[in-house]
N, C-alpha and C. Protein backbone atom coordinates (compact mmCIF):
# COMPACT_ATOMS: atom_id res chain seq x y z
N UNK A 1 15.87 103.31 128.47
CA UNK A 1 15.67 101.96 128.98
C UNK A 1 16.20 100.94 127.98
N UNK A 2 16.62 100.10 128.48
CA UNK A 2 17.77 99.27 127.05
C UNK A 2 16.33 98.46 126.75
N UNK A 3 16.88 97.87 125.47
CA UNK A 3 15.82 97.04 124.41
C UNK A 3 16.43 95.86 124.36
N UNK A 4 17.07 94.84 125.49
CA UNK A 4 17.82 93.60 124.61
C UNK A 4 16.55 92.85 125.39
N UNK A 5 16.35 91.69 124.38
CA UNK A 5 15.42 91.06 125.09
C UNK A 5 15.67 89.68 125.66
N UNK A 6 15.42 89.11 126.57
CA UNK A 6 15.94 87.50 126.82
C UNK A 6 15.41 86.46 125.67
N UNK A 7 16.20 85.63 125.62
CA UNK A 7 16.10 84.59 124.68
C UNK A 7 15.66 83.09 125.09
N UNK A 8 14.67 82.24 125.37
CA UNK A 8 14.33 80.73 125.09
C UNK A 8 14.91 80.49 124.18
N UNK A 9 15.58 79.04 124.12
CA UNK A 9 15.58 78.59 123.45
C UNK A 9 14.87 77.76 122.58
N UNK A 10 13.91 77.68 122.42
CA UNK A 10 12.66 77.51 121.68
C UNK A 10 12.84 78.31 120.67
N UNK A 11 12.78 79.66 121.17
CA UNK A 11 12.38 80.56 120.42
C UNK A 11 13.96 81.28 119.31
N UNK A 12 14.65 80.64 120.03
CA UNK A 12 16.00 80.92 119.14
C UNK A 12 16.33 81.04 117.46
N UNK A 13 16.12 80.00 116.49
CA UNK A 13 15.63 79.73 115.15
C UNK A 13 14.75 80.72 115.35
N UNK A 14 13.69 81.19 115.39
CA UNK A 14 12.70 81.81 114.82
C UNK A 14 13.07 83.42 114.91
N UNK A 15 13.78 83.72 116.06
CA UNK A 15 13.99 85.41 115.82
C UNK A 15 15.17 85.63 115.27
N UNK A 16 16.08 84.64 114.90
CA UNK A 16 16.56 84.49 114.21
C UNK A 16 16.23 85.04 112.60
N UNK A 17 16.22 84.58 112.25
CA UNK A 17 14.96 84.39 111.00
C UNK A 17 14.16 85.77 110.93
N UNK A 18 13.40 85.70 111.59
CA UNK A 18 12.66 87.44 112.00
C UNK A 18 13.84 88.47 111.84
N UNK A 19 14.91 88.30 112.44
CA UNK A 19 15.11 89.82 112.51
C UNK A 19 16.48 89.39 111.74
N UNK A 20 16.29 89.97 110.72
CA UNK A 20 17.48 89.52 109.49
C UNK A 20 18.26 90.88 109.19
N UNK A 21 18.67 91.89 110.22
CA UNK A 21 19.26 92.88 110.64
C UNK A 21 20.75 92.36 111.08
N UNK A 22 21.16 93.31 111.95
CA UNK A 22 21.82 93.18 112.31
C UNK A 22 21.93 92.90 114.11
N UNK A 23 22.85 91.65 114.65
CA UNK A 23 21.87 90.88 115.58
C UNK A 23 23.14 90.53 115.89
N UNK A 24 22.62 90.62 117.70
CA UNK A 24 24.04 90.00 118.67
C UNK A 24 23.20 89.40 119.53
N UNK A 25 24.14 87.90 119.65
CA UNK A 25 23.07 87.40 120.77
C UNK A 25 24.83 87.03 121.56
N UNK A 26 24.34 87.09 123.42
CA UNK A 26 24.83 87.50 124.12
C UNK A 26 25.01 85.87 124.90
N UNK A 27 25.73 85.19 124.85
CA UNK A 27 25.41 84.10 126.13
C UNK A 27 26.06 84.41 127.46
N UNK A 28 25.92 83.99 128.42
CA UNK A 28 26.02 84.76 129.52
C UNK A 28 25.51 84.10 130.35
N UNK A 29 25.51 84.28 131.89
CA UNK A 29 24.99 83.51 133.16
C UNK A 29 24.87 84.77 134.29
N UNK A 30 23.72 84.69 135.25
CA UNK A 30 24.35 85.87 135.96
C UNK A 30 24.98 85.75 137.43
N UNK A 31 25.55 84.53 137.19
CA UNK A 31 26.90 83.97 138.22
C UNK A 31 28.12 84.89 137.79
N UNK A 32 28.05 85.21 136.42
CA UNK A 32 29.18 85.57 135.76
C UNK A 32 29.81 86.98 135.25
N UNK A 33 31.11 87.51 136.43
CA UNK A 33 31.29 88.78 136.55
C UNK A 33 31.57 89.13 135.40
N UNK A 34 32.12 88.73 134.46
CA UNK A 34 32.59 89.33 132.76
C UNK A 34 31.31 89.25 132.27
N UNK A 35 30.25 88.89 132.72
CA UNK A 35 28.92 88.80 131.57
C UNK A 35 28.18 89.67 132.33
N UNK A 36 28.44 90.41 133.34
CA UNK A 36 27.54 91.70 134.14
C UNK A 36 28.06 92.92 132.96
N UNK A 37 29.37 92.24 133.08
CA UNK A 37 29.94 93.82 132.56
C UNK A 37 29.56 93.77 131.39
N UNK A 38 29.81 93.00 130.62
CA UNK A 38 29.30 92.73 128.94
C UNK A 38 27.89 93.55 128.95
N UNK A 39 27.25 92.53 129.79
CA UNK A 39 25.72 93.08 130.07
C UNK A 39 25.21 94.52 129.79
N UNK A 40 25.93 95.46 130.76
CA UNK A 40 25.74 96.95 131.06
C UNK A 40 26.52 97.46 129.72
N UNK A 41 26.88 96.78 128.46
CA UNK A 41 27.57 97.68 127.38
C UNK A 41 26.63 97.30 126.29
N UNK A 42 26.37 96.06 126.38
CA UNK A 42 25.28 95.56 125.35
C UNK A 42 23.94 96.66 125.80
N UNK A 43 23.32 96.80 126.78
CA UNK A 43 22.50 97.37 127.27
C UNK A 43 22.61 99.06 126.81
N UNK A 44 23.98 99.33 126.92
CA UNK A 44 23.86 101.39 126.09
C UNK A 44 23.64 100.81 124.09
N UNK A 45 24.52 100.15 124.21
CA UNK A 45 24.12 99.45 122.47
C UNK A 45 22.67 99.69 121.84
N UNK A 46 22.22 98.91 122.92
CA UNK A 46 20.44 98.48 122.40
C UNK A 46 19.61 100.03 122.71
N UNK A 47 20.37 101.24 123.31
CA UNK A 47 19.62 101.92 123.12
C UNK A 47 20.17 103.29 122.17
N UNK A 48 21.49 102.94 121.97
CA UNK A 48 22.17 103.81 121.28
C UNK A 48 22.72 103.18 119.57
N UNK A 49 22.07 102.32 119.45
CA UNK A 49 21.83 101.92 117.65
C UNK A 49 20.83 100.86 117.63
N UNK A 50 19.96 101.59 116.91
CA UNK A 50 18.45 101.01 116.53
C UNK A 50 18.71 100.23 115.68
N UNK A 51 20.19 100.38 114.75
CA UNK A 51 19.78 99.16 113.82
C UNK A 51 20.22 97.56 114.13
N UNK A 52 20.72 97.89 115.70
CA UNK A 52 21.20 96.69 116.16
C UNK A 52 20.34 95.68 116.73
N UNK A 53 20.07 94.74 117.13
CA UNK A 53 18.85 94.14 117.94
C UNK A 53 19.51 93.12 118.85
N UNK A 54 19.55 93.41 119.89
CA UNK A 54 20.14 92.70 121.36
C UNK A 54 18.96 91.38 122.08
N UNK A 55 20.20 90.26 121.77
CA UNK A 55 18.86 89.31 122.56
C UNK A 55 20.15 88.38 123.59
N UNK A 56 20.04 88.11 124.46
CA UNK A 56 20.50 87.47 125.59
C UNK A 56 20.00 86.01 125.80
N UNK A 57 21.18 85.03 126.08
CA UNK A 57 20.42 83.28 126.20
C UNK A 57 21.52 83.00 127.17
N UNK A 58 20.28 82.78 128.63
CA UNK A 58 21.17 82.36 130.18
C UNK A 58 21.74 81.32 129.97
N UNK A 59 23.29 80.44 129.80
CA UNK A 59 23.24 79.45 129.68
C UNK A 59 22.55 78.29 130.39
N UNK A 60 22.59 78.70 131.59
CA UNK A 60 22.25 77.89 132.53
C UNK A 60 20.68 77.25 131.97
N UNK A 61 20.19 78.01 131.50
CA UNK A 61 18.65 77.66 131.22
C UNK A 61 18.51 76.90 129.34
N UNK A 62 19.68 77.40 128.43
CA UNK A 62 19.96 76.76 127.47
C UNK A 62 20.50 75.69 126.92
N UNK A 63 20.78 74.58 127.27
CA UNK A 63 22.25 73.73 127.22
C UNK A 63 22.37 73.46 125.73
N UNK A 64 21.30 73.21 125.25
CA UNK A 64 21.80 72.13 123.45
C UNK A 64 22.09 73.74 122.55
N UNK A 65 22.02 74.76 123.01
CA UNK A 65 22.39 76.40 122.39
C UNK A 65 23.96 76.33 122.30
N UNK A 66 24.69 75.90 123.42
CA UNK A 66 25.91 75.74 123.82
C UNK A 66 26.58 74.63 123.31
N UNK A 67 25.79 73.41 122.83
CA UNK A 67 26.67 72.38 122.15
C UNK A 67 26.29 72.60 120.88
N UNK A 68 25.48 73.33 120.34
CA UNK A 68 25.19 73.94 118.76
C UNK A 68 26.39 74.84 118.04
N UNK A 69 26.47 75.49 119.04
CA UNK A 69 27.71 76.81 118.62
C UNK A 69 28.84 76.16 119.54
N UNK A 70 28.62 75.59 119.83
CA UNK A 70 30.76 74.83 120.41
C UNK A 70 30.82 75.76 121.77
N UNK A 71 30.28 76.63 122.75
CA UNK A 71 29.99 77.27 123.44
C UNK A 71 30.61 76.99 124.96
N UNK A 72 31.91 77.03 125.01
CA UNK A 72 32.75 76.27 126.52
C UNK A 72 32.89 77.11 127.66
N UNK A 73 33.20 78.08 127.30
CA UNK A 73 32.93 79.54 128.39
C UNK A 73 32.43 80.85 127.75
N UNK A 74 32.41 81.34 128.82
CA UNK A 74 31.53 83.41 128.46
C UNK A 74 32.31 83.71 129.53
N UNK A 75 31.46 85.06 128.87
CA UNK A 75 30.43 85.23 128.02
C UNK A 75 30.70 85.35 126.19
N UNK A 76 30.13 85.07 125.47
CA UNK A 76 30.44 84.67 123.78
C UNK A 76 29.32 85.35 123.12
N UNK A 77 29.28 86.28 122.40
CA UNK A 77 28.66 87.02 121.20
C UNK A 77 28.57 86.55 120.05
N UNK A 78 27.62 86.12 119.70
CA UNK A 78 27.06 85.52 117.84
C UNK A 78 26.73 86.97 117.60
N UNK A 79 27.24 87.32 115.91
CA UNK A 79 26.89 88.29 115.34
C UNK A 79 26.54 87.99 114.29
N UNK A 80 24.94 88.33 113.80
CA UNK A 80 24.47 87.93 112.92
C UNK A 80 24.29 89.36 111.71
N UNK A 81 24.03 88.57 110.85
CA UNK A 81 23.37 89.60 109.90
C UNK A 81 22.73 89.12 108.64
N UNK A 82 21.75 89.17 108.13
CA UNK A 82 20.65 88.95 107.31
C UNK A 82 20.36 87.27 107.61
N UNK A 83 20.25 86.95 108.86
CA UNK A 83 20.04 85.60 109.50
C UNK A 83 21.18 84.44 109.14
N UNK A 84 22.44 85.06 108.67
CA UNK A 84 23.37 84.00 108.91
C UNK A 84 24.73 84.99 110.10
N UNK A 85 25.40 83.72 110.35
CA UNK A 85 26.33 83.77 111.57
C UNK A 85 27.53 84.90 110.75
N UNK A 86 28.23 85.85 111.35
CA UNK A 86 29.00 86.50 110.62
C UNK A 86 30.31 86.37 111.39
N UNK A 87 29.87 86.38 112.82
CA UNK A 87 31.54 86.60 113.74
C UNK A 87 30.84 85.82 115.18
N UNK A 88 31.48 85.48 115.68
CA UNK A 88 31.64 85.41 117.10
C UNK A 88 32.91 85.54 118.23
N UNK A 89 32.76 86.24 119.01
CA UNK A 89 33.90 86.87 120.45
C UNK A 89 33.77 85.98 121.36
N UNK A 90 34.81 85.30 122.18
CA UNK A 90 34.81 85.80 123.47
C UNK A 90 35.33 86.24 124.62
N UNK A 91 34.55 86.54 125.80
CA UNK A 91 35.09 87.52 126.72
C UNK A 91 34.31 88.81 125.87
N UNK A 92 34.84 89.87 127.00
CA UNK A 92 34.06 91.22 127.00
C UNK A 92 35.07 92.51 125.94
N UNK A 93 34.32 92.80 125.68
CA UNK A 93 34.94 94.13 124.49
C UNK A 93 34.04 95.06 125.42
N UNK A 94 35.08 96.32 124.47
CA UNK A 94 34.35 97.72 124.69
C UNK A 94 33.58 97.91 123.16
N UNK A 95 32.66 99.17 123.45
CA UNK A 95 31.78 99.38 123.01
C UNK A 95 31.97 99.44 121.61
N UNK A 96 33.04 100.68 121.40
CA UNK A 96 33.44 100.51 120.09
C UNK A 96 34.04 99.79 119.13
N UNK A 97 34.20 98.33 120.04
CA UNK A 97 34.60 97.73 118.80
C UNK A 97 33.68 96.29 118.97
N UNK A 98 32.36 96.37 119.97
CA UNK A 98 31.41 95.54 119.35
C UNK A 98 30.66 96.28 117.68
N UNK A 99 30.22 97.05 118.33
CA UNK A 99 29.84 98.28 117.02
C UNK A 99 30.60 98.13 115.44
N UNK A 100 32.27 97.98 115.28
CA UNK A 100 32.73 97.46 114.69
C UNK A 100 33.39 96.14 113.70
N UNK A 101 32.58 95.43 114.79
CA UNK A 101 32.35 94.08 114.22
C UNK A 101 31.51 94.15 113.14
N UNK A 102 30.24 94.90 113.32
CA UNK A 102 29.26 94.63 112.40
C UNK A 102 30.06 95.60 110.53
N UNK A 103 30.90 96.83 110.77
CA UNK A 103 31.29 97.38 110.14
C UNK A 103 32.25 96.71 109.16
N UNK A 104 32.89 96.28 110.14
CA UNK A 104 34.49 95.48 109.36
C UNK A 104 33.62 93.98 108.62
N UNK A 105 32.77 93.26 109.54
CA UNK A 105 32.36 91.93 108.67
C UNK A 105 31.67 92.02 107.51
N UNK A 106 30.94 93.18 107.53
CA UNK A 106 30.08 94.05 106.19
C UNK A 106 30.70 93.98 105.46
N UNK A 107 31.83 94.98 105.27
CA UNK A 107 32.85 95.37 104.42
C UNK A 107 33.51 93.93 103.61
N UNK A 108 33.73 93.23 104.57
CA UNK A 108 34.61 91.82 103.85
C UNK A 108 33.89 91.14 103.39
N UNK A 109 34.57 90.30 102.00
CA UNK A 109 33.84 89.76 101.07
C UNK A 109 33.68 88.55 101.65
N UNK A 110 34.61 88.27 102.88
CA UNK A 110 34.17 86.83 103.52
C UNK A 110 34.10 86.65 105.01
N UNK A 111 33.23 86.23 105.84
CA UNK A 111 32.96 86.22 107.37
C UNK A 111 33.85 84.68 107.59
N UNK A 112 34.11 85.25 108.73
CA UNK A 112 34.94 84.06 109.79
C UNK A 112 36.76 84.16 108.76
């Protein structure tokens, strides 16, 4: 059963912060055929690496999330790690090279 959980924005800053792992948050709408598909890959993710933590923010229900991060279309992936911003995509990837984001931005002595 996948583990990504939906996101308020309320609650955005704070699990943030909490989960100072390694962290993809997903924006997305579910008007939106590239963010179904995103959806169903993020979803084997969250159950096939524990050290990842999957959280999802509908735009439709977020707006000042979207003028925070510059956010014009999706679906768009923030990749976090130890609670700062490391990368962001957008449009849809395959699996193995969301997975690789977190590998390659590790490795480099500098993100973005």
């Amino acid at each position: 059963m996948s583990k990504v959980v939906h996101l308020s924005e309320n609650l955005f800053e704070s699990t943030i912060r909490e989960n100072t792992g390694k962290v993809i948050i997903d924006f997305w709408a579910p008007w939106c055929g590239p963010c179904r598909s995103l959806g169903k890959i993020l979803d084997e993710i969250s159950i096939e690496c524990e050290d990842i933590k999957i959280f999802k923010v509908n735009v439709d229900e977020c707006s000042s999330l979207l003028e925070d991060f510059e956010i014009s279309s999706i679906p768009v992936m923030l990749f976090f790690h130890g609670g700062k911003l490391i990368d962001q995509t957008v449009g849809t990837m395959i699996k193995r090279d969301i997975i690789a984001k977190f590998l390659k931005k590790l490795d480099s002595s500098s993100f973005f």
